[in-house]
PDB file of N, CA and C in Angstrom:
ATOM      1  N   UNK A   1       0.846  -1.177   0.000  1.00  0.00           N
ATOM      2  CA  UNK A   1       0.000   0.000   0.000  1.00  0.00           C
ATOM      3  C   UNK A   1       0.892   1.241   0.000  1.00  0.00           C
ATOM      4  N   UNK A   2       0.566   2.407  -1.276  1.00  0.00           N
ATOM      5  CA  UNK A   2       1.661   3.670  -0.511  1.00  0.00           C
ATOM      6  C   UNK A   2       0.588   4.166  -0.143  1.00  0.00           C
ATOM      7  N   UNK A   3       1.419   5.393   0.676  1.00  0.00           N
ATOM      8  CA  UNK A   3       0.887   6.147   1.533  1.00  0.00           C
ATOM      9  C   UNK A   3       1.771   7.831   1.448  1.00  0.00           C
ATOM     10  N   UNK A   4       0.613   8.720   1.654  1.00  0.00           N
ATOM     11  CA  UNK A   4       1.468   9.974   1.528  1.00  0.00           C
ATOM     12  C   UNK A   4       1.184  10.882   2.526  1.00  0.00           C
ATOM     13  N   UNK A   5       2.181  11.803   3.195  1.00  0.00           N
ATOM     14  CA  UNK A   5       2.030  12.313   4.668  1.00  0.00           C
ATOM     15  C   UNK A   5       1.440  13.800   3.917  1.00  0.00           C
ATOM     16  N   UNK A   6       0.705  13.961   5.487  1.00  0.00           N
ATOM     17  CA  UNK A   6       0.213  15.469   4.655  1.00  0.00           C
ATOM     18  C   UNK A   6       1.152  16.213   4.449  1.00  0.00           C
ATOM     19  N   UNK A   7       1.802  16.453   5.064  1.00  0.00           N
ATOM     20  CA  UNK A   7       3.048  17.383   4.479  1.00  0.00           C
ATOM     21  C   UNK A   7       3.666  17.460   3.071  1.00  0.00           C
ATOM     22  N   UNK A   8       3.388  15.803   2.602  1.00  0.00           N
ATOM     23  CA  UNK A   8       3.728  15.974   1.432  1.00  0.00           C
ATOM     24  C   UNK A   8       2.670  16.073  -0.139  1.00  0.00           C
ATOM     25  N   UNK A   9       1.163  15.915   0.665  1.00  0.00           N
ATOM     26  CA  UNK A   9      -0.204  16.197  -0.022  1.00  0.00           C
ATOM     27  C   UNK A   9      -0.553  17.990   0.077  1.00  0.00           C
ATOM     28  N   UNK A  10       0.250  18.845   1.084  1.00  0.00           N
ATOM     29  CA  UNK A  10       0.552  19.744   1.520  1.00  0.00           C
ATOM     30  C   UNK A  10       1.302  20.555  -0.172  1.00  0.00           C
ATOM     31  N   UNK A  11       2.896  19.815  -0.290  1.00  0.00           N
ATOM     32  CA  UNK A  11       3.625  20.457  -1.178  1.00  0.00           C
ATOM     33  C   UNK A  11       3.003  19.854  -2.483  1.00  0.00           C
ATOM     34  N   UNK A  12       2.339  18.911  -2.588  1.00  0.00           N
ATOM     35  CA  UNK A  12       1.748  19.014  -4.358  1.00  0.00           C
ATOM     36  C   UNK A  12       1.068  19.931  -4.088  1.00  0.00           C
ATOM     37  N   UNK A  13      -0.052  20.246  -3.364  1.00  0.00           N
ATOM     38  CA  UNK A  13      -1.194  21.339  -3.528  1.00  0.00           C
ATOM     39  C   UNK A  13      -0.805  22.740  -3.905  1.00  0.00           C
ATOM     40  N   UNK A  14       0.529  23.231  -3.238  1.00  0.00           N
ATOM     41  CA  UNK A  14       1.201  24.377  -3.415  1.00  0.00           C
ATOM     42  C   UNK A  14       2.299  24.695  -4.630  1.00  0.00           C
ATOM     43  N   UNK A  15       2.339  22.993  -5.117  1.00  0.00           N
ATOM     44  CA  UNK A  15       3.571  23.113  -5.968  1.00  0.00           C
ATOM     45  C   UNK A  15       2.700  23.354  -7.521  1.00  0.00           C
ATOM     46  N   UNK A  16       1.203  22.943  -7.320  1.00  0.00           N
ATOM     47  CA  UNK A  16       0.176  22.423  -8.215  1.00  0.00           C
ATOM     48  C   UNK A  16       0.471  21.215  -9.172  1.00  0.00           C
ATOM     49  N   UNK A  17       1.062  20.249  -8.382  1.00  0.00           N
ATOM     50  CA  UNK A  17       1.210  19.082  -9.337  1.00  0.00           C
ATOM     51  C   UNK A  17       0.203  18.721  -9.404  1.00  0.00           C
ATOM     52  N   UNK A  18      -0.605  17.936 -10.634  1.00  0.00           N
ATOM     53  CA  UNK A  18      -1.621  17.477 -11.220  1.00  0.00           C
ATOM     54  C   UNK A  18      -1.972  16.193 -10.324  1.00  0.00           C
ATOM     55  N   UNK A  19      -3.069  16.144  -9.888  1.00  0.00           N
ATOM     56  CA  UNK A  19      -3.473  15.191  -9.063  1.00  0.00           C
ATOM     57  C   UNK A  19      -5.224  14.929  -8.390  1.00  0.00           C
ATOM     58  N   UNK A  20      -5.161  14.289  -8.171  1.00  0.00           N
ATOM     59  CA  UNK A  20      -7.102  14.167  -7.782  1.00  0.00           C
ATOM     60  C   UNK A  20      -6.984  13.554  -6.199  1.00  0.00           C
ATOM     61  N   UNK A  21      -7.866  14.232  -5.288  1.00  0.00           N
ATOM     62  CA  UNK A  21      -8.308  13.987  -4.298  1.00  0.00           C
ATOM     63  C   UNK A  21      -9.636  13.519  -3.559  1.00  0.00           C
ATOM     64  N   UNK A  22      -9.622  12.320  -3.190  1.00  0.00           N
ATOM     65  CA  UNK A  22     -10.832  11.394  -3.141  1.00  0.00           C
ATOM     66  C   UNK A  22     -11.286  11.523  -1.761  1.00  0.00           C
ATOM     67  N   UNK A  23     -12.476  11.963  -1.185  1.00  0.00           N
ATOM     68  CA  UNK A  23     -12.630  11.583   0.116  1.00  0.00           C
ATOM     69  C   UNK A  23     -13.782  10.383   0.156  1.00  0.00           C
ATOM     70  N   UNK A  24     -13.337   9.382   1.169  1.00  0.00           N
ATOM     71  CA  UNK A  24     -14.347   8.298   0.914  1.00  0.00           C
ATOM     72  C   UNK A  24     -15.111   8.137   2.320  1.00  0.00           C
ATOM     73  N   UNK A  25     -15.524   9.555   2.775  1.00  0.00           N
ATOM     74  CA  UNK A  25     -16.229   9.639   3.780  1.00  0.00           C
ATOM     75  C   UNK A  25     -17.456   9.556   3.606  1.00  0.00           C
ATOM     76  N   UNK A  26     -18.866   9.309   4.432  1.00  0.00           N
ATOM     77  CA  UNK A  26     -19.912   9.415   3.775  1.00  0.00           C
ATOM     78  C   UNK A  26     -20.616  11.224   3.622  1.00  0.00           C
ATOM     79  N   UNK A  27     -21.639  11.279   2.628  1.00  0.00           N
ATOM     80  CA  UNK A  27     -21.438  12.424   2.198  1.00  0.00           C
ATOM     81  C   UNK A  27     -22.301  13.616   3.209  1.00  0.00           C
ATOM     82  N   UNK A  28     -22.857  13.124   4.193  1.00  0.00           N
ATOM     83  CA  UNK A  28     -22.775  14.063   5.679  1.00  0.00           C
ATOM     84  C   UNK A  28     -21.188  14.879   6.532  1.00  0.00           C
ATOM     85  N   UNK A  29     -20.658  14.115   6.510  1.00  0.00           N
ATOM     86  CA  UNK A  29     -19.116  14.222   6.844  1.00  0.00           C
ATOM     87  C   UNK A  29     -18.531  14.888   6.084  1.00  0.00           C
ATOM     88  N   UNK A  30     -18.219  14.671   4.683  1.00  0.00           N
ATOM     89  CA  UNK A  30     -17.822  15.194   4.068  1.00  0.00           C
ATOM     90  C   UNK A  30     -18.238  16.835   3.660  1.00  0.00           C
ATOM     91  N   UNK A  31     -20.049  16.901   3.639  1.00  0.00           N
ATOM     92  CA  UNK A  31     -20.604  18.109   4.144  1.00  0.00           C
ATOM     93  C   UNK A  31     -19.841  19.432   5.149  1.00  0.00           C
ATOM     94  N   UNK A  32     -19.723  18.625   6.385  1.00  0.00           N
ATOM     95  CA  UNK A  32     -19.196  19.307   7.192  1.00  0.00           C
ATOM     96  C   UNK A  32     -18.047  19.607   6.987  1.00  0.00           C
ATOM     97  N   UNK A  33     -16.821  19.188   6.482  1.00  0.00           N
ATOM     98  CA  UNK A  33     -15.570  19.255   6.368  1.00  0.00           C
ATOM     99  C   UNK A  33     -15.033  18.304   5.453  1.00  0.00           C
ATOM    100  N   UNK A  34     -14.096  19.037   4.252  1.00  0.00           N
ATOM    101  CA  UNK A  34     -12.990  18.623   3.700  1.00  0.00           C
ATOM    102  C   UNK A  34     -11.895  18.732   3.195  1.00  0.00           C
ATOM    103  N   UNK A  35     -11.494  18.603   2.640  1.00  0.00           N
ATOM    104  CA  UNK A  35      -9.963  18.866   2.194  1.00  0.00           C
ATOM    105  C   UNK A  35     -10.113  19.837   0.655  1.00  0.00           C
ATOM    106  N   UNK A  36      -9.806  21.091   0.607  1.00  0.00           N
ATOM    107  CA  UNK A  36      -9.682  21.947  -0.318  1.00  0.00           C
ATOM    108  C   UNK A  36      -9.482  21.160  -1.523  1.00  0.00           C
ATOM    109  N   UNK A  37     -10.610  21.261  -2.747  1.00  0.00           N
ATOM    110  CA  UNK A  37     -10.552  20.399  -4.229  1.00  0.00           C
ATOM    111  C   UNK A  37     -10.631  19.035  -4.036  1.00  0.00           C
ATOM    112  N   UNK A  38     -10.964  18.594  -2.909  1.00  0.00           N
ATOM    113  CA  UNK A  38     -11.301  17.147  -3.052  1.00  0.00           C
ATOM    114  C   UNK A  38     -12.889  16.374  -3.330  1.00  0.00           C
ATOM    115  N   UNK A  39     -13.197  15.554  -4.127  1.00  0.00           N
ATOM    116  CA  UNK A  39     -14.065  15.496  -4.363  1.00  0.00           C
ATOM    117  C   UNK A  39     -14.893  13.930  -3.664  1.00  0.00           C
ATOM    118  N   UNK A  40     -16.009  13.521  -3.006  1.00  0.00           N
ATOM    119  CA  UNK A  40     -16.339  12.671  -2.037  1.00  0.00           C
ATOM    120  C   UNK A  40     -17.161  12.058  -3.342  1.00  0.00           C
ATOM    121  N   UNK A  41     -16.728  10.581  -3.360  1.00  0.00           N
ATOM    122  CA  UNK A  41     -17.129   9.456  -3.290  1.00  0.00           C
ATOM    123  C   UNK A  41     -17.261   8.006  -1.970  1.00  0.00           C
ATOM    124  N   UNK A  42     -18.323   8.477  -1.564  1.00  0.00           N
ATOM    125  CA  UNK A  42     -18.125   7.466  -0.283  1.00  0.00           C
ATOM    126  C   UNK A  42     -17.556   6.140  -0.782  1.00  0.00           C
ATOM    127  N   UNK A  43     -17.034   5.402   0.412  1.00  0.00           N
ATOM    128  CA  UNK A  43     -16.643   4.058  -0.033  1.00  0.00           C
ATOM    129  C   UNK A  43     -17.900   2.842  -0.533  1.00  0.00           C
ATOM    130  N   UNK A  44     -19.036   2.960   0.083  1.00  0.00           N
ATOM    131  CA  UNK A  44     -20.409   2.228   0.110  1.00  0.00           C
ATOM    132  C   UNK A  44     -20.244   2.360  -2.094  1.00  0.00           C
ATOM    133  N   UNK A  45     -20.074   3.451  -2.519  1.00  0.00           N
ATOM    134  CA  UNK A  45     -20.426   4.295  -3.787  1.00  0.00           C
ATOM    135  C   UNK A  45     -19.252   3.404  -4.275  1.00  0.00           C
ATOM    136  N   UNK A  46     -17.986   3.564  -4.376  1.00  0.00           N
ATOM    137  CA  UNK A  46     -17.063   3.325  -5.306  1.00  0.00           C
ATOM    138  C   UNK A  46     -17.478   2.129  -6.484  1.00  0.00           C
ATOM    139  N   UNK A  47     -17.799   1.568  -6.142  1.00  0.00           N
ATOM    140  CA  UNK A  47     -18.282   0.461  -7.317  1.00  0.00           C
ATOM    141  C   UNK A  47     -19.318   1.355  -8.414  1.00  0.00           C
ATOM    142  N   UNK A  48     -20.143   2.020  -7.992  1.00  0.00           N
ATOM    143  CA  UNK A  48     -20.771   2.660  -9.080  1.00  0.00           C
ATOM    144  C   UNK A  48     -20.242   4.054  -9.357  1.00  0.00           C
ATOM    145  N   UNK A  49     -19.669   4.643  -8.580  1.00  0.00           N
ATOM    146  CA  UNK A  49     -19.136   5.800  -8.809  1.00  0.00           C
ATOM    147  C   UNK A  49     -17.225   5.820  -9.397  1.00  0.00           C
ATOM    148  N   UNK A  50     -16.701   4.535  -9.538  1.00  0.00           N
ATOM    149  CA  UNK A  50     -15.172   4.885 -10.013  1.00  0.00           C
ATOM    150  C   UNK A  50     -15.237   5.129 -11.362  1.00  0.00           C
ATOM    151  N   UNK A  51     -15.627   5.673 -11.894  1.00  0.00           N
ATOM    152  CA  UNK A  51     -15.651   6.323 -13.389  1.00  0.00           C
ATOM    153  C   UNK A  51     -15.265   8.149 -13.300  1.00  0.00           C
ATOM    154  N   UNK A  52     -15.696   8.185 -11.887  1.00  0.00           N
ATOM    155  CA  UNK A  52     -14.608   9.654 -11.797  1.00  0.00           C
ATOM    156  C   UNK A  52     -13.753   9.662 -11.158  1.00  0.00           C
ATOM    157  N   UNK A  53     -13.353   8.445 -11.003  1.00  0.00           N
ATOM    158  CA  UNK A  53     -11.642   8.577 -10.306  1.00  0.00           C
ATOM    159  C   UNK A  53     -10.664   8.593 -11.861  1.00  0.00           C
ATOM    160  N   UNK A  54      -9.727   9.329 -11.878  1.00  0.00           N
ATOM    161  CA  UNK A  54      -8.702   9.654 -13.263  1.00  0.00           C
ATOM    162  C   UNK A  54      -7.681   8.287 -13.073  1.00  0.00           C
ATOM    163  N   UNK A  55      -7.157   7.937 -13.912  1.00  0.00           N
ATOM    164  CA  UNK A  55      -6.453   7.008 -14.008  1.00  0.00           C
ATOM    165  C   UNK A  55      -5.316   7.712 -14.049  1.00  0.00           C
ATOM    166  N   UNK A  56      -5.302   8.954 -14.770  1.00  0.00           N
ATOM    167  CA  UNK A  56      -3.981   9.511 -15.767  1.00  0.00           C
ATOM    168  C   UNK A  56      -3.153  10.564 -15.027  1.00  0.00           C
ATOM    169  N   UNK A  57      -3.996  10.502 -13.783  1.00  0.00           N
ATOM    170  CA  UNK A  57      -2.679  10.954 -12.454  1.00  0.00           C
ATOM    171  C   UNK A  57      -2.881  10.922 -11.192  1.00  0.00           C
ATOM    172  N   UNK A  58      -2.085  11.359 -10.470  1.00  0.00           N
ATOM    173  CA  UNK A  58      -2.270  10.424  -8.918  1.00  0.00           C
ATOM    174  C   UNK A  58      -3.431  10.347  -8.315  1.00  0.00           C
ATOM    175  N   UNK A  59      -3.912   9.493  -7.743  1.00  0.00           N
ATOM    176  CA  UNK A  59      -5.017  10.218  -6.733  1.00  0.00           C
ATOM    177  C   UNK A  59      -4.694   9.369  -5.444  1.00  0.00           C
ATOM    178  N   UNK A  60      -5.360  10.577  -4.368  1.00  0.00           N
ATOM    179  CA  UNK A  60      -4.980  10.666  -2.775  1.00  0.00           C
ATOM    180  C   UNK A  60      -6.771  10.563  -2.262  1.00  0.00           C
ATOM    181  N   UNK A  61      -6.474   9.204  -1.723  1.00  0.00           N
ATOM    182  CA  UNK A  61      -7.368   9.293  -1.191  1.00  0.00           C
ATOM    183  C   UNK A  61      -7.413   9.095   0.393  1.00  0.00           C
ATOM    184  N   UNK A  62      -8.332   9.354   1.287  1.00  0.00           N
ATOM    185  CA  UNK A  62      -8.650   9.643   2.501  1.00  0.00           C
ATOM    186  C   UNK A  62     -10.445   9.474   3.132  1.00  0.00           C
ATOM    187  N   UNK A  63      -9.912   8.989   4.518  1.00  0.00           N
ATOM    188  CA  UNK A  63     -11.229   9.046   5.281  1.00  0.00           C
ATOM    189  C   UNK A  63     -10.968   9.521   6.370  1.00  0.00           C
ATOM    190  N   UNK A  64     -11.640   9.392   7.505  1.00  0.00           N
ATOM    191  CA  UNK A  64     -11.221   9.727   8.760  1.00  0.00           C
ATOM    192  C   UNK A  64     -10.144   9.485   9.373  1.00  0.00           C
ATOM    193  N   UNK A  65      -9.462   8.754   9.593  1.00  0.00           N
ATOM    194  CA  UNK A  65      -8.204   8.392   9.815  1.00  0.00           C
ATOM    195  C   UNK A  65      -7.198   7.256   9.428  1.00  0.00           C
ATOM    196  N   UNK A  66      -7.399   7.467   7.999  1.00  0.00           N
ATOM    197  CA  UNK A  66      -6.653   6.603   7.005  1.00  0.00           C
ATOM    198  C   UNK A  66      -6.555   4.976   7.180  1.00  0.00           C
ATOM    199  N   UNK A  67      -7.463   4.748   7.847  1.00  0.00           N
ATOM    200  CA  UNK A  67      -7.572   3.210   8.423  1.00  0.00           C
ATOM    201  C   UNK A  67      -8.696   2.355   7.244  1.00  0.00           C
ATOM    202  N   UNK A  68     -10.265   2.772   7.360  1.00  0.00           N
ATOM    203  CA  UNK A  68     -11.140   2.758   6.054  1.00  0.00           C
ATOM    204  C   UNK A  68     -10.993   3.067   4.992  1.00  0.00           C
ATOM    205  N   UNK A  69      -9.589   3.788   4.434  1.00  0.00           N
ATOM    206  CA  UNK A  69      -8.951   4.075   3.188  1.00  0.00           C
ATOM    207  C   UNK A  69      -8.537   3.144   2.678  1.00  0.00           C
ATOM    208  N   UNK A  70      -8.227   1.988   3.023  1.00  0.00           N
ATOM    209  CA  UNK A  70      -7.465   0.509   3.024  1.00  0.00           C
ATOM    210  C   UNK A  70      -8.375  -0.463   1.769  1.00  0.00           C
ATOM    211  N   UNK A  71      -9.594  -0.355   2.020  1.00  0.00           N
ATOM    212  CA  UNK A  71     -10.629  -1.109   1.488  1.00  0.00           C
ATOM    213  C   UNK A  71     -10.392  -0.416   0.055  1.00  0.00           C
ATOM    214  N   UNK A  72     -10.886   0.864  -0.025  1.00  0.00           N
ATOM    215  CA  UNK A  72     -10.755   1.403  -1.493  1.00  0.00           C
ATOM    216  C   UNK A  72      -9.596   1.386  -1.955  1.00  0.00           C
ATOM    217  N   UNK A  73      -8.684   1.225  -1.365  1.00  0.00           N
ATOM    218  CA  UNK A  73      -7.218   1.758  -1.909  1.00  0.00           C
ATOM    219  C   UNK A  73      -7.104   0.143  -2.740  1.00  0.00           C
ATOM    220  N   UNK A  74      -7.210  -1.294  -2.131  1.00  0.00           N
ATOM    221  CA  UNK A  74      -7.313  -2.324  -2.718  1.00  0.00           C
ATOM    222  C   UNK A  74      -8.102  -2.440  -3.758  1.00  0.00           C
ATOM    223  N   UNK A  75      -9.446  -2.205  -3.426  1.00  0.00           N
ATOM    224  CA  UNK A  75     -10.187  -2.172  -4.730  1.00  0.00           C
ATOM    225  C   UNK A  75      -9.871  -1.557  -5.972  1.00  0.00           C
ATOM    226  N   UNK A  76      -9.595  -0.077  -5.752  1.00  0.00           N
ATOM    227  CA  UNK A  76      -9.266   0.064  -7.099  1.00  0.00           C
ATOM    228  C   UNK A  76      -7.559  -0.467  -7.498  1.00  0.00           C
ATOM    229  N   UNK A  77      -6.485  -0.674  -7.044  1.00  0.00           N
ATOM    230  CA  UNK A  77      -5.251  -1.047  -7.335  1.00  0.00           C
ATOM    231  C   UNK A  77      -5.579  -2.701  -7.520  1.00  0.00           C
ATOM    232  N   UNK A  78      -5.966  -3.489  -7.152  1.00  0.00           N
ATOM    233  CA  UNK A  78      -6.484  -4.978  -7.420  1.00  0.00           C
ATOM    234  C   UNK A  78      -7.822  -5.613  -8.407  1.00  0.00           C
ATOM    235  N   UNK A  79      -8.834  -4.738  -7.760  1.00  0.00           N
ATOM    236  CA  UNK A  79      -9.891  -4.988  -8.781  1.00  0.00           C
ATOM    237  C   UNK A  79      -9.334  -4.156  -9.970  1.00  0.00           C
ATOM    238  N   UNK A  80      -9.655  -3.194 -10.079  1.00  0.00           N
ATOM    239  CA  UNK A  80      -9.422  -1.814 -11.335  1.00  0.00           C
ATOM    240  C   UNK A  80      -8.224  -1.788 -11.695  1.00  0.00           C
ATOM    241  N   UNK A  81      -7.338  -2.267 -11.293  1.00  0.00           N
ATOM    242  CA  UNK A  81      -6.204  -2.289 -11.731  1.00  0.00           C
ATOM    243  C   UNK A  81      -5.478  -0.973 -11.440  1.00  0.00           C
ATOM    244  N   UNK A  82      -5.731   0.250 -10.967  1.00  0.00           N
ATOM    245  CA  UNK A  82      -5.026   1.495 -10.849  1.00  0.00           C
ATOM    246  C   UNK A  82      -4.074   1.208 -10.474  1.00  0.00           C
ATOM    247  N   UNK A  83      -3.535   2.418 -11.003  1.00  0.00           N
ATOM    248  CA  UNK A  83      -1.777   2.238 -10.471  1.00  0.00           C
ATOM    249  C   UNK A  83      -1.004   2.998  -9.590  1.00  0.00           C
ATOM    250  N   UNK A  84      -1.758   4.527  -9.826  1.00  0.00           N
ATOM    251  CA  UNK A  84      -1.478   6.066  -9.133  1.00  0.00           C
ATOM    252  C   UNK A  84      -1.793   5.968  -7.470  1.00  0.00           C
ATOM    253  N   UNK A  85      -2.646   4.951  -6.839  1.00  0.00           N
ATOM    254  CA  UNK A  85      -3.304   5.776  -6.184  1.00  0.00           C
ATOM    255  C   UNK A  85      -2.475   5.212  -4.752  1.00  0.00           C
ATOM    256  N   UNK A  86      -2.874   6.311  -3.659  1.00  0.00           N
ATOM    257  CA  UNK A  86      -2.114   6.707  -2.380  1.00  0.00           C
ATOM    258  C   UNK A  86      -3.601   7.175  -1.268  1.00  0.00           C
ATOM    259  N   UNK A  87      -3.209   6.761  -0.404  1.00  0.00           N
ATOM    260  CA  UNK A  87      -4.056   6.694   1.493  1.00  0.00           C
ATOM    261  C   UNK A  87      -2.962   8.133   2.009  1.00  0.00           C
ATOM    262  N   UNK A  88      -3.836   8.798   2.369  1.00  0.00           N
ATOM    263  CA  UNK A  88      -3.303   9.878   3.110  1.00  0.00           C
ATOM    264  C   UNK A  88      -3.250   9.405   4.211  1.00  0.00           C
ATOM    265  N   UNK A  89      -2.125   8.983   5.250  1.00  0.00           N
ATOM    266  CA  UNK A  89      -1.469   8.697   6.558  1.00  0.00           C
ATOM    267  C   UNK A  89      -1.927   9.733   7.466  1.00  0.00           C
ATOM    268  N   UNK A  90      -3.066   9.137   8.029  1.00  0.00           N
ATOM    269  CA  UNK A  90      -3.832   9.663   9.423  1.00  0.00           C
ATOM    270  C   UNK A  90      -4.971  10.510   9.080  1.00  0.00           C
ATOM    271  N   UNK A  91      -5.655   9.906   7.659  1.00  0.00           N
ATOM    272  CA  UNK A  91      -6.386  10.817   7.025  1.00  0.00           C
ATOM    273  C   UNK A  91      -6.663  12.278   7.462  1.00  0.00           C
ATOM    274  N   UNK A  92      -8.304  12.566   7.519  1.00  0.00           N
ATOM    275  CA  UNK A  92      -8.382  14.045   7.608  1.00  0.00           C
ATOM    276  C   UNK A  92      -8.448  14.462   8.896  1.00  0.00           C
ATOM    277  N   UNK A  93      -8.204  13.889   9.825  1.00  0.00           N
ATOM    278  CA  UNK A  93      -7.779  13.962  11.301  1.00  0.00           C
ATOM    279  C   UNK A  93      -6.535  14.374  11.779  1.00  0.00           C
ATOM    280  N   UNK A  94      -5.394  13.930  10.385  1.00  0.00           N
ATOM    281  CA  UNK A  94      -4.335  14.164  10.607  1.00  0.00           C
ATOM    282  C   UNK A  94      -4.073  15.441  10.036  1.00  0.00           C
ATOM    283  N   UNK A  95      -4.529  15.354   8.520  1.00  0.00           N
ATOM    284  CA  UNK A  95      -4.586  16.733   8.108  1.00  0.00           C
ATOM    285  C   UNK A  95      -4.615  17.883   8.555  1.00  0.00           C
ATOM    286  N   UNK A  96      -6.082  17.810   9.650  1.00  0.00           N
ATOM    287  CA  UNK A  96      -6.556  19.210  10.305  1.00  0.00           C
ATOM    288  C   UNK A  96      -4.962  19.150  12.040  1.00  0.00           C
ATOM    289  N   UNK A  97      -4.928  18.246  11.973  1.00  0.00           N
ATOM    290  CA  UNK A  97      -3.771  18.218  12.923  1.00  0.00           C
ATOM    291  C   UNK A  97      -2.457  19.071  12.693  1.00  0.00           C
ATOM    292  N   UNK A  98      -1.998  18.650  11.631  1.00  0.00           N
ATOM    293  CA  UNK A  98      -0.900  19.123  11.098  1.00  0.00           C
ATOM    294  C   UNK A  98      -0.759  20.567   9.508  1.00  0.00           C
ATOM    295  N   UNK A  99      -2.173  20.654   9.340  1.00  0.00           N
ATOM    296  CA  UNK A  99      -2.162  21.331   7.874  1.00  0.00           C
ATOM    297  C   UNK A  99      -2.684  22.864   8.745  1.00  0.00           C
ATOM    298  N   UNK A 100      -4.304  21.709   8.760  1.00  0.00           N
ATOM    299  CA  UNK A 100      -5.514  22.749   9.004  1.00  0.00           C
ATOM    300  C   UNK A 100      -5.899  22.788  10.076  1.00  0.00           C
ATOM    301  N   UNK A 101      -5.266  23.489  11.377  1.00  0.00           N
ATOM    302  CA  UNK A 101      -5.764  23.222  12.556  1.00  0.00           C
ATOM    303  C   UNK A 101      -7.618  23.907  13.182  1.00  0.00           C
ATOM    304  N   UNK A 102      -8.099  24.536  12.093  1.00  0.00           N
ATOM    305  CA  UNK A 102      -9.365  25.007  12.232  1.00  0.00           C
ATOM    306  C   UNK A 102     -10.309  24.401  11.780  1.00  0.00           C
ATOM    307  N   UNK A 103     -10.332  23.414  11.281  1.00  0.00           N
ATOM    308  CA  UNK A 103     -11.123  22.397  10.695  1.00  0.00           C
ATOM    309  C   UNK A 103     -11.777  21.750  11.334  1.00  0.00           C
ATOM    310  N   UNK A 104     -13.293  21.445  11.346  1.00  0.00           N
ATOM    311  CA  UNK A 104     -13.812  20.939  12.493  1.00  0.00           C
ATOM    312  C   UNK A 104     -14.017  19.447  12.033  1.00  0.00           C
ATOM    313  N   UNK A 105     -13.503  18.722  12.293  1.00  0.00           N
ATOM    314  CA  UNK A 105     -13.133  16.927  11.968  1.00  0.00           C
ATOM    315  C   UNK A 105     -14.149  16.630  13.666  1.00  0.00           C
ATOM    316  N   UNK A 106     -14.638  15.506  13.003  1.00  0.00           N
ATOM    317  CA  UNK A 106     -15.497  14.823  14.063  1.00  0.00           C
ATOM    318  C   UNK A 106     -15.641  13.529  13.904  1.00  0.00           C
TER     319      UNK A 106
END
């Protein structure tokens, strides 16, 4: 499985490397709080909804604390075959920890 620290989901965002951001929270949660340009496909969804995940560059995906990221991250790299894709380490818990400390994560 890779995995990418926010710090370093941090410097693509600023560097603007080309990339897609998945939250696979459900879409109440995601309501309340997310990660700047990321777009929520819950995990329950991914089977009917991976037709907007990009193949043709990275994608970072995340849940609450990068633990339920595990399931999708297999599915699409095993089932779907993807190749790009990365679990944000301590998902958006960690994020608002270390990025965004005003973020109200629950």
């Amino acid at each position: 499985m890779k995995h990418i620290t926010t710090f370093e989901l941090k410097e693509k965002m600023d560097s603007n490397v080309p990339f897609q951001l998945v939250d696979t929270r459900d879409a109440e949660k995601f309501a309340e709080c997310h990660i700047k340009g990321a777009i929520n496909i819950p995990q329950i969804d991914l089977p009917d909804l991976n037709h907007l995940i990009l193949k043709e560059i990275p994608v970072i995906i995340y849940c609450l604390y990068g633990v339920k990221s595990q399931a999708p991250y297999l599915y699409l790299t095993e089932k779907l075959k993807f190749k790009n894709i990365y679990v944000l380490e301590g998902g958006i818990y960690q994020w608002a920890t270390d990025i965004e400390p005003s973020m109200p994560v629950a």
